[in-house]
Every structure is written in structure tokens, then in C-alpha cells.
PDB file of N, CA and C in Angstrom:
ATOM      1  N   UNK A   1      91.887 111.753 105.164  1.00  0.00           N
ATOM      2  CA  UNK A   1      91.789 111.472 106.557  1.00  0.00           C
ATOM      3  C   UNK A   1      92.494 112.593 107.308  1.00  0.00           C
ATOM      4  N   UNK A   2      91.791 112.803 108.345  1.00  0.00           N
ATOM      5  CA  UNK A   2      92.629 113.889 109.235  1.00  0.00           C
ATOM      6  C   UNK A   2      93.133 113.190 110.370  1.00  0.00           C
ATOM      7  N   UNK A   3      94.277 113.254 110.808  1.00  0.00           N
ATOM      8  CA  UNK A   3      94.914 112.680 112.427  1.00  0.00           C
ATOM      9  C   UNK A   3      95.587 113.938 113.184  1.00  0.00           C
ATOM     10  N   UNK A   4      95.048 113.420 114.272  1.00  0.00           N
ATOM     11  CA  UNK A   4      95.537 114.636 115.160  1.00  0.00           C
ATOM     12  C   UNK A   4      96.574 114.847 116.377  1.00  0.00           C
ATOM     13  N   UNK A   5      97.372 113.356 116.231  1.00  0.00           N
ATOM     14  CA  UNK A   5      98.550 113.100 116.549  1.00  0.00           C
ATOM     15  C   UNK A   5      99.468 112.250 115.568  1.00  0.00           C
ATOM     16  N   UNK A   6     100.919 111.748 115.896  1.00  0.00           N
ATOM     17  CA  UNK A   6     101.375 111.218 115.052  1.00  0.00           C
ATOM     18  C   UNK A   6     100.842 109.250 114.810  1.00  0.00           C
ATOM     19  N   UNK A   7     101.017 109.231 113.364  1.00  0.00           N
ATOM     20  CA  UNK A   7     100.228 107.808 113.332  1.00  0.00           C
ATOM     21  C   UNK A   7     101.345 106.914 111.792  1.00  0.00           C
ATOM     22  N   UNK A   8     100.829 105.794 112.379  1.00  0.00           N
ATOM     23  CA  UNK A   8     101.894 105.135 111.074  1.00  0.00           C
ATOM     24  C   UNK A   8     100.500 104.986 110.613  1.00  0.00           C
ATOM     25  N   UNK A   9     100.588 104.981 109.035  1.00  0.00           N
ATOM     26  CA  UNK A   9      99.503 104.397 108.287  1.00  0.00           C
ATOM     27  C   UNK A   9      99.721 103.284 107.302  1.00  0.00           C
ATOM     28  N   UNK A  10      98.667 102.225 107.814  1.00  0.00           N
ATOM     29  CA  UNK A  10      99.507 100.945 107.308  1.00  0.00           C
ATOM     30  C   UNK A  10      98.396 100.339 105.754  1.00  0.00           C
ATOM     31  N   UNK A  11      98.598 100.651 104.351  1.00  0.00           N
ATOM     32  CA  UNK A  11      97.604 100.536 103.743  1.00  0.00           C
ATOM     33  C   UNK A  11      97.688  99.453 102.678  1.00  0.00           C
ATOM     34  N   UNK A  12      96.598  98.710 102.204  1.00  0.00           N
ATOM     35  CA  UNK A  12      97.128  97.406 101.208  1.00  0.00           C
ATOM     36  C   UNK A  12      95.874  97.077 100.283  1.00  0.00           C
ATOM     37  N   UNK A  13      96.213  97.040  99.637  1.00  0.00           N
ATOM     38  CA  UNK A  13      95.301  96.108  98.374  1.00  0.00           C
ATOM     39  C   UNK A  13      95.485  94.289  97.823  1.00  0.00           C
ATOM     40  N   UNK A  14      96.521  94.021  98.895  1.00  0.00           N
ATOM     41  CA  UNK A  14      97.447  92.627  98.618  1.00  0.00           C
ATOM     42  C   UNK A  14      95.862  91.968  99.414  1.00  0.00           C
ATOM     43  N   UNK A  15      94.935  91.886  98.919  1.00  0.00           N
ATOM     44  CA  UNK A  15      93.737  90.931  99.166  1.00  0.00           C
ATOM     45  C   UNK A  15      93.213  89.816  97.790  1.00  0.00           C
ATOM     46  N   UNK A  16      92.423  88.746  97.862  1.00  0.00           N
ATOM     47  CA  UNK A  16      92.322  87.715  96.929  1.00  0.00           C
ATOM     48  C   UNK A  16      91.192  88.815  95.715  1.00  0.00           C
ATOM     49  N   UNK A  17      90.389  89.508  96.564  1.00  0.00           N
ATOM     50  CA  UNK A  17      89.604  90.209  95.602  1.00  0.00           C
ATOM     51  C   UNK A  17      89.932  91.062  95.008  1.00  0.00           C
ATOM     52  N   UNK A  18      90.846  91.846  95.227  1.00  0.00           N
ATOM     53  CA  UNK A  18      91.840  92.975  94.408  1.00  0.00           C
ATOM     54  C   UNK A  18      92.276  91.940  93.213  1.00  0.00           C
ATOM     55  N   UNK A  19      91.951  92.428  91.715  1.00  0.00           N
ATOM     56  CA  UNK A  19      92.236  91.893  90.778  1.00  0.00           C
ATOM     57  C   UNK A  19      92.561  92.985  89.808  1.00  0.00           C
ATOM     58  N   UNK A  20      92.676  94.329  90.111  1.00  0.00           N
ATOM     59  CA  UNK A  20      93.163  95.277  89.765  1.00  0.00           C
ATOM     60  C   UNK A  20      94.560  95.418  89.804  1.00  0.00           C
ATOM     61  N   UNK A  21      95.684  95.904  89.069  1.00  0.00           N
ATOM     62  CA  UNK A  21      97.125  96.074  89.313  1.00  0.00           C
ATOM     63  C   UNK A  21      96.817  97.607  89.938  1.00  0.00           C
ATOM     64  N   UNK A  22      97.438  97.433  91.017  1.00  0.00           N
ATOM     65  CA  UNK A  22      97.177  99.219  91.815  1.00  0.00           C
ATOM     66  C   UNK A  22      98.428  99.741  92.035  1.00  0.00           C
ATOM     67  N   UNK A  23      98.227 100.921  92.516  1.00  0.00           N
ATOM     68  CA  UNK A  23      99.348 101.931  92.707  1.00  0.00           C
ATOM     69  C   UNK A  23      98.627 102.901  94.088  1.00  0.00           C
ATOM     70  N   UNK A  24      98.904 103.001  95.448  1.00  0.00           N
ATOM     71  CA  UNK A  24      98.742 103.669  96.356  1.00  0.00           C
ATOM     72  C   UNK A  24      99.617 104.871  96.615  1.00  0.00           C
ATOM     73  N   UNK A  25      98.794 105.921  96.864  1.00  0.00           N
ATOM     74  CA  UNK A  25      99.727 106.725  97.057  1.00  0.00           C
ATOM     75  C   UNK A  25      98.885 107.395  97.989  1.00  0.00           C
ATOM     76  N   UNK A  26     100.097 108.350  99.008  1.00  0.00           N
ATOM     77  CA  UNK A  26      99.332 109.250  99.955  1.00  0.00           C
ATOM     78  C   UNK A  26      99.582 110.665  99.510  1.00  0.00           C
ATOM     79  N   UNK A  27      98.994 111.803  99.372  1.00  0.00           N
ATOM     80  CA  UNK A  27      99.192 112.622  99.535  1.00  0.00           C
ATOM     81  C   UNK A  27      98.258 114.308 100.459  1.00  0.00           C
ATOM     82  N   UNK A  28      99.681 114.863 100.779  1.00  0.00           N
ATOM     83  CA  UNK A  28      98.692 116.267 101.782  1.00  0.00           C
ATOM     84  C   UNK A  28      97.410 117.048 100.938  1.00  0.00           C
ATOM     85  N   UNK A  29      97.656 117.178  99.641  1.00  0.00           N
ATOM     86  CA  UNK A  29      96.713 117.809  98.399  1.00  0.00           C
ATOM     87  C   UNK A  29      96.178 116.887  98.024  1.00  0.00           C
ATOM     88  N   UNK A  30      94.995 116.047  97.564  1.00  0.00           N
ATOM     89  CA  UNK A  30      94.312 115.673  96.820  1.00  0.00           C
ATOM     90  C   UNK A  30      95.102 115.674  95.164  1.00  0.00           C
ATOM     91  N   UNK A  31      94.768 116.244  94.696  1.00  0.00           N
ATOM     92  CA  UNK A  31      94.807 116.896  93.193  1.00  0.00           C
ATOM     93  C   UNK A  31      96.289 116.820  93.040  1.00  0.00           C
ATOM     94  N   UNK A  32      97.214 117.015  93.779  1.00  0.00           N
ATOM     95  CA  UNK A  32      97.992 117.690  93.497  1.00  0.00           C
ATOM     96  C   UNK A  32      99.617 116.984  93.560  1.00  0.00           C
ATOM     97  N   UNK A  33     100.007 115.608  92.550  1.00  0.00           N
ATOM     98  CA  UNK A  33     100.851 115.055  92.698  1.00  0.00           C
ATOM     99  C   UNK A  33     102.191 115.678  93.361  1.00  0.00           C
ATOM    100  N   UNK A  34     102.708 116.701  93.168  1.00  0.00           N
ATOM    101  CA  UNK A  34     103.757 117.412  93.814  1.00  0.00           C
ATOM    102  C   UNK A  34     103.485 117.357  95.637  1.00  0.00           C
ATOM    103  N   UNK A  35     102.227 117.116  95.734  1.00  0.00           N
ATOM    104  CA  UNK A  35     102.460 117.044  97.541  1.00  0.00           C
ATOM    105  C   UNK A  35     102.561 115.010  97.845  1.00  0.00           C
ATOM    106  N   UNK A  36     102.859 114.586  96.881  1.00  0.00           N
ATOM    107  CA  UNK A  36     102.834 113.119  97.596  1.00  0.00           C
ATOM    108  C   UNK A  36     103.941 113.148  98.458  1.00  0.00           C
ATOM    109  N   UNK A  37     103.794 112.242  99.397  1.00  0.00           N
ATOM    110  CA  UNK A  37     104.374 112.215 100.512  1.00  0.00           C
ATOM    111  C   UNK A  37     105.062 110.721 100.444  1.00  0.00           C
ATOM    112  N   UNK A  38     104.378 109.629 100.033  1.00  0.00           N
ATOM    113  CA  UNK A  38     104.336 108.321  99.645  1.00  0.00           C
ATOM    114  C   UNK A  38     103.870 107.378  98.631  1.00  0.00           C
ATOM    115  N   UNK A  39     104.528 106.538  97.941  1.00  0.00           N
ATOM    116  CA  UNK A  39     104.125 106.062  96.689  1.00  0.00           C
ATOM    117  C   UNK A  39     104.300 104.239  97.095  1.00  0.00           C
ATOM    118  N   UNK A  40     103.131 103.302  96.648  1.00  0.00           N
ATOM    119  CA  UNK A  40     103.943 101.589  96.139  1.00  0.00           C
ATOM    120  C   UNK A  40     103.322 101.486  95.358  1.00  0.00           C
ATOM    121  N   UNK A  41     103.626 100.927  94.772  1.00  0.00           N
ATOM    122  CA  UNK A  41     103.486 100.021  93.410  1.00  0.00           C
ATOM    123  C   UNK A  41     103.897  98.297  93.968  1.00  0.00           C
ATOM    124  N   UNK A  42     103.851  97.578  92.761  1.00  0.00           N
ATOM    125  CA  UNK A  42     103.631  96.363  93.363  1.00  0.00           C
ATOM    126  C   UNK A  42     104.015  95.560  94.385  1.00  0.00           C
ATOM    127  N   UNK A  43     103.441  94.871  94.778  1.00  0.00           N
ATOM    128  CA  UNK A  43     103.862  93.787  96.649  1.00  0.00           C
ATOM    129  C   UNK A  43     105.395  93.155  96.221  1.00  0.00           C
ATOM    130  N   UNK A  44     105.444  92.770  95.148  1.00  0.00           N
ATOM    131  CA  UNK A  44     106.855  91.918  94.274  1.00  0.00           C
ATOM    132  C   UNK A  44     106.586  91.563  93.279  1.00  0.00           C
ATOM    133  N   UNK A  45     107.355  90.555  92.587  1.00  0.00           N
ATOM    134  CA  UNK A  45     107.328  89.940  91.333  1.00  0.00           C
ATOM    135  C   UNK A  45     106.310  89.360  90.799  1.00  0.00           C
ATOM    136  N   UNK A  46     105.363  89.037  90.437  1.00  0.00           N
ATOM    137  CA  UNK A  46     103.812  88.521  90.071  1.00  0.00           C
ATOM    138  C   UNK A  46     103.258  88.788  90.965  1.00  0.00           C
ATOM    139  N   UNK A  47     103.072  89.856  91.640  1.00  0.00           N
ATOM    140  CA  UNK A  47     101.875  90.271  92.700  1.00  0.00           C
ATOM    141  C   UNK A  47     102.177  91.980  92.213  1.00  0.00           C
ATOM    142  N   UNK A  48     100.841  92.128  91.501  1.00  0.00           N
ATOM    143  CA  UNK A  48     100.394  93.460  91.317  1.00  0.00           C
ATOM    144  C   UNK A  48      99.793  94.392  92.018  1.00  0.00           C
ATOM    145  N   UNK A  49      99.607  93.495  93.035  1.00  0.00           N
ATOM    146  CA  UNK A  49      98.610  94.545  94.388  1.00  0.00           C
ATOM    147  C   UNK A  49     100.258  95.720  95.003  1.00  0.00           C
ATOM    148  N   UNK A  50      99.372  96.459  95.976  1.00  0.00           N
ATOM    149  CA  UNK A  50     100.201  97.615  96.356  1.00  0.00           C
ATOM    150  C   UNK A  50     100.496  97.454  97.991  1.00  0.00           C
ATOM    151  N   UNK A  51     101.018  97.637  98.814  1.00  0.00           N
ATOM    152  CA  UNK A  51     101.056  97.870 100.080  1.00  0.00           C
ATOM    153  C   UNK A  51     101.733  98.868 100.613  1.00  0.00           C
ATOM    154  N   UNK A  52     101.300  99.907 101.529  1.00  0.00           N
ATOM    155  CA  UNK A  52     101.767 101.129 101.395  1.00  0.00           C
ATOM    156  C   UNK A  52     102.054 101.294 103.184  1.00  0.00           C
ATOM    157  N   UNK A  53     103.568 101.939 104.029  1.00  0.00           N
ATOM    158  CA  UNK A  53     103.231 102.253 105.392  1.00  0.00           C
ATOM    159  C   UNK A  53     104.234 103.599 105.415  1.00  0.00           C
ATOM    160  N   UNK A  54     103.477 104.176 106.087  1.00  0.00           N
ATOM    161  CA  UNK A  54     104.138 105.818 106.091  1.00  0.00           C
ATOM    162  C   UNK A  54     103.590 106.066 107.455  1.00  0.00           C
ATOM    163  N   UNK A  55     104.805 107.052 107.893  1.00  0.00           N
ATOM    164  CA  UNK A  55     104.316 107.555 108.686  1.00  0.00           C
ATOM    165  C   UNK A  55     103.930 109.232 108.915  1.00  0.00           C
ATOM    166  N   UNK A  56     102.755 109.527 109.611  1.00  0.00           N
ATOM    167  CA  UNK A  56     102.199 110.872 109.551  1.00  0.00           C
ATOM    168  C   UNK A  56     102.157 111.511 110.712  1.00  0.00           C
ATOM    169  N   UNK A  57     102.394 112.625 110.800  1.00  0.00           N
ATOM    170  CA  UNK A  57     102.445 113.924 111.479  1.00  0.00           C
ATOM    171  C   UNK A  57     101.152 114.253 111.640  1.00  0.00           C
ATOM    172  N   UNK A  58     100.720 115.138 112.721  1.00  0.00           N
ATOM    173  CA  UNK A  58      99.139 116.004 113.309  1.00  0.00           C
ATOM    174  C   UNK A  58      98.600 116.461 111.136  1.00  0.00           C
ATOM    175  N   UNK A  59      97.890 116.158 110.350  1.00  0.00           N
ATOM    176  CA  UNK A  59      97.511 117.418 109.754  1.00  0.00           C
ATOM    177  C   UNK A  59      96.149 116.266 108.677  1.00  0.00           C
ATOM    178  N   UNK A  60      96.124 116.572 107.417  1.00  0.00           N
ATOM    179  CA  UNK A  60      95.405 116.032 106.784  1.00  0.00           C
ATOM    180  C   UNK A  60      95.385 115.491 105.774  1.00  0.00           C
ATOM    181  N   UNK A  61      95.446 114.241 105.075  1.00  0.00           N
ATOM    182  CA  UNK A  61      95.810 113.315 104.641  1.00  0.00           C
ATOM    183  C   UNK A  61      94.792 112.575 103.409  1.00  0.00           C
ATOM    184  N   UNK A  62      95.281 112.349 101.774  1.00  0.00           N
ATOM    185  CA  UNK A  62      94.210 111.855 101.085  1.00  0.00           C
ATOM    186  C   UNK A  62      95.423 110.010 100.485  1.00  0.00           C
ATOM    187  N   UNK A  63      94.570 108.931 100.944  1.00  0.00           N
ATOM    188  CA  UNK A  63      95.188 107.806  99.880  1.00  0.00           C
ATOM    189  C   UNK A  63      94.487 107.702  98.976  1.00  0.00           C
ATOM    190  N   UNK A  64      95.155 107.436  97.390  1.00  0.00           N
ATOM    191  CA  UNK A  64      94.592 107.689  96.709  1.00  0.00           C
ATOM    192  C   UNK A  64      94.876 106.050  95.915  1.00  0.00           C
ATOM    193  N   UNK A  65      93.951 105.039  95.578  1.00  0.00           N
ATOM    194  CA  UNK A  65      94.139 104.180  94.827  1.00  0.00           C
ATOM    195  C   UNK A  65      93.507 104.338  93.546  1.00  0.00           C
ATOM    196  N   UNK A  66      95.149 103.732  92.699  1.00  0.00           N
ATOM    197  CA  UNK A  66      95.014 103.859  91.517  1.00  0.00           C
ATOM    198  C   UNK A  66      95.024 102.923  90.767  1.00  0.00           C
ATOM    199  N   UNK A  67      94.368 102.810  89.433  1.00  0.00           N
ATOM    200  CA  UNK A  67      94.702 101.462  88.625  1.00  0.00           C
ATOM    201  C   UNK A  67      95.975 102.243  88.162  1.00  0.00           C
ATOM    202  N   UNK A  68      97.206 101.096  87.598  1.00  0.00           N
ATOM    203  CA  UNK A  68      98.696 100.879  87.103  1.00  0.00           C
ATOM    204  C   UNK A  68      98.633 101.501  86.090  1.00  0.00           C
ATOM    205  N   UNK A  69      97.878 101.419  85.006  1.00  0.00           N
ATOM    206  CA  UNK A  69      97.700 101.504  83.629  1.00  0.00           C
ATOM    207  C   UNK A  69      96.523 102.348  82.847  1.00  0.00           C
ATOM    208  N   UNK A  70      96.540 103.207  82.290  1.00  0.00           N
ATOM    209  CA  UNK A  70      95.497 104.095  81.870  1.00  0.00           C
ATOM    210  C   UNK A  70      94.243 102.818  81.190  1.00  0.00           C
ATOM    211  N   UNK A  71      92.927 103.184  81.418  1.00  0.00           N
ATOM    212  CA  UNK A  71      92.006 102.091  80.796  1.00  0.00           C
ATOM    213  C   UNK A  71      92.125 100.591  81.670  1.00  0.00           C
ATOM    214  N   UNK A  72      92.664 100.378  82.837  1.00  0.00           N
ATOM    215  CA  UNK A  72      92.616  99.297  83.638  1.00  0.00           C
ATOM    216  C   UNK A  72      91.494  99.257  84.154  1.00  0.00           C
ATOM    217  N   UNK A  73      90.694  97.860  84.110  1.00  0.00           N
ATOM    218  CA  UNK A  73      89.596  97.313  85.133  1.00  0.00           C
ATOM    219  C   UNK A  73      90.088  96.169  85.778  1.00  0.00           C
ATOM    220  N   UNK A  74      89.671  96.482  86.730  1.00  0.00           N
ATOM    221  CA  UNK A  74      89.495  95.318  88.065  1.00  0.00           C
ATOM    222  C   UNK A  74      88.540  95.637  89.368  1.00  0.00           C
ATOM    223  N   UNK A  75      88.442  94.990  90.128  1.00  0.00           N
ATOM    224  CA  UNK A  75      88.344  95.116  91.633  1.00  0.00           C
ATOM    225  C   UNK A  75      89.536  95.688  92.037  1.00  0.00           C
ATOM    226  N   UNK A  76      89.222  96.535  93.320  1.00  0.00           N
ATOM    227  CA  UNK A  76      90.254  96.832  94.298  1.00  0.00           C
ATOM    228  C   UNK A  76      89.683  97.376  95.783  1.00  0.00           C
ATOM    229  N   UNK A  77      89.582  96.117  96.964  1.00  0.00           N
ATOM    230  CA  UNK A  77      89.757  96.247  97.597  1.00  0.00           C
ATOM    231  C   UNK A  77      90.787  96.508  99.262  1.00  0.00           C
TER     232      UNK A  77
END
């Protein structure tokens, strides 16, 4: 995403259809874990979903949802 002023970004997978354990993360690079900017991992204690709020500066922006676990299936909306 690109923003072209400053913006909080408020992001979540804590929905009934998310049945995936996720991991959100934002970062300025795509590819390139060394530019993350922001990381969640789970909502709490038996809730595997993610909820993520950061805030961003003018430039350009990738969230990237992940399954938890190498070889994970689920939904994740």
C-alpha cells in the first residue's frame, strides 16, 4: 500500500473464518525481513489469530500474512 500522509494502520485476522494460526507483519521491502517495521503474532492465549496497529509515515508499505508454522493450512481472512 502506498499513503501519502501519515496514517495508523489498523490490521486483523481475529475473524470466526480465520482458522489459520497467523503472523502479520508490515514491512517497507516486500522480500526483505530486515525492513519490518512491525510484527503480531497471536491476539492471546488460545486465540491464534494476529492483530496488528502501527503507525505510518508518507511512503510505501507491504502487510504480509503469514501462516505460524511451516506446512500450515487454514483460512485467513
Amino acid at each position: 500500500m502506498t499513503v501519502d500522509h501519515p496514517v495508523t494502520l489498523d490490521a486483523t485476522t481475529d475473524v470466526l473464518a480465520t482458522t489459520l494460526d497467523t503472523v502479520l507483519y508490515v514491512r517497507s521491502a516486500c522480500q526483505d525481513p530486515t525492513s519490518e517495521l512491525a510484527c503480531a503474532d497471536d491476539v492471546g492465549a488460545g486465540n491464534p489469530r494476529s492483530h496488528l496497529t502501527v503507525a505510518l509515515q508518507p511512503g510505501t508499505y507491504y502487510l504480509i500474512v503469514d501462516g505460524r508454522n511451516v506446512g500450515s493450512a487454514g483460512a485467513s481472512t
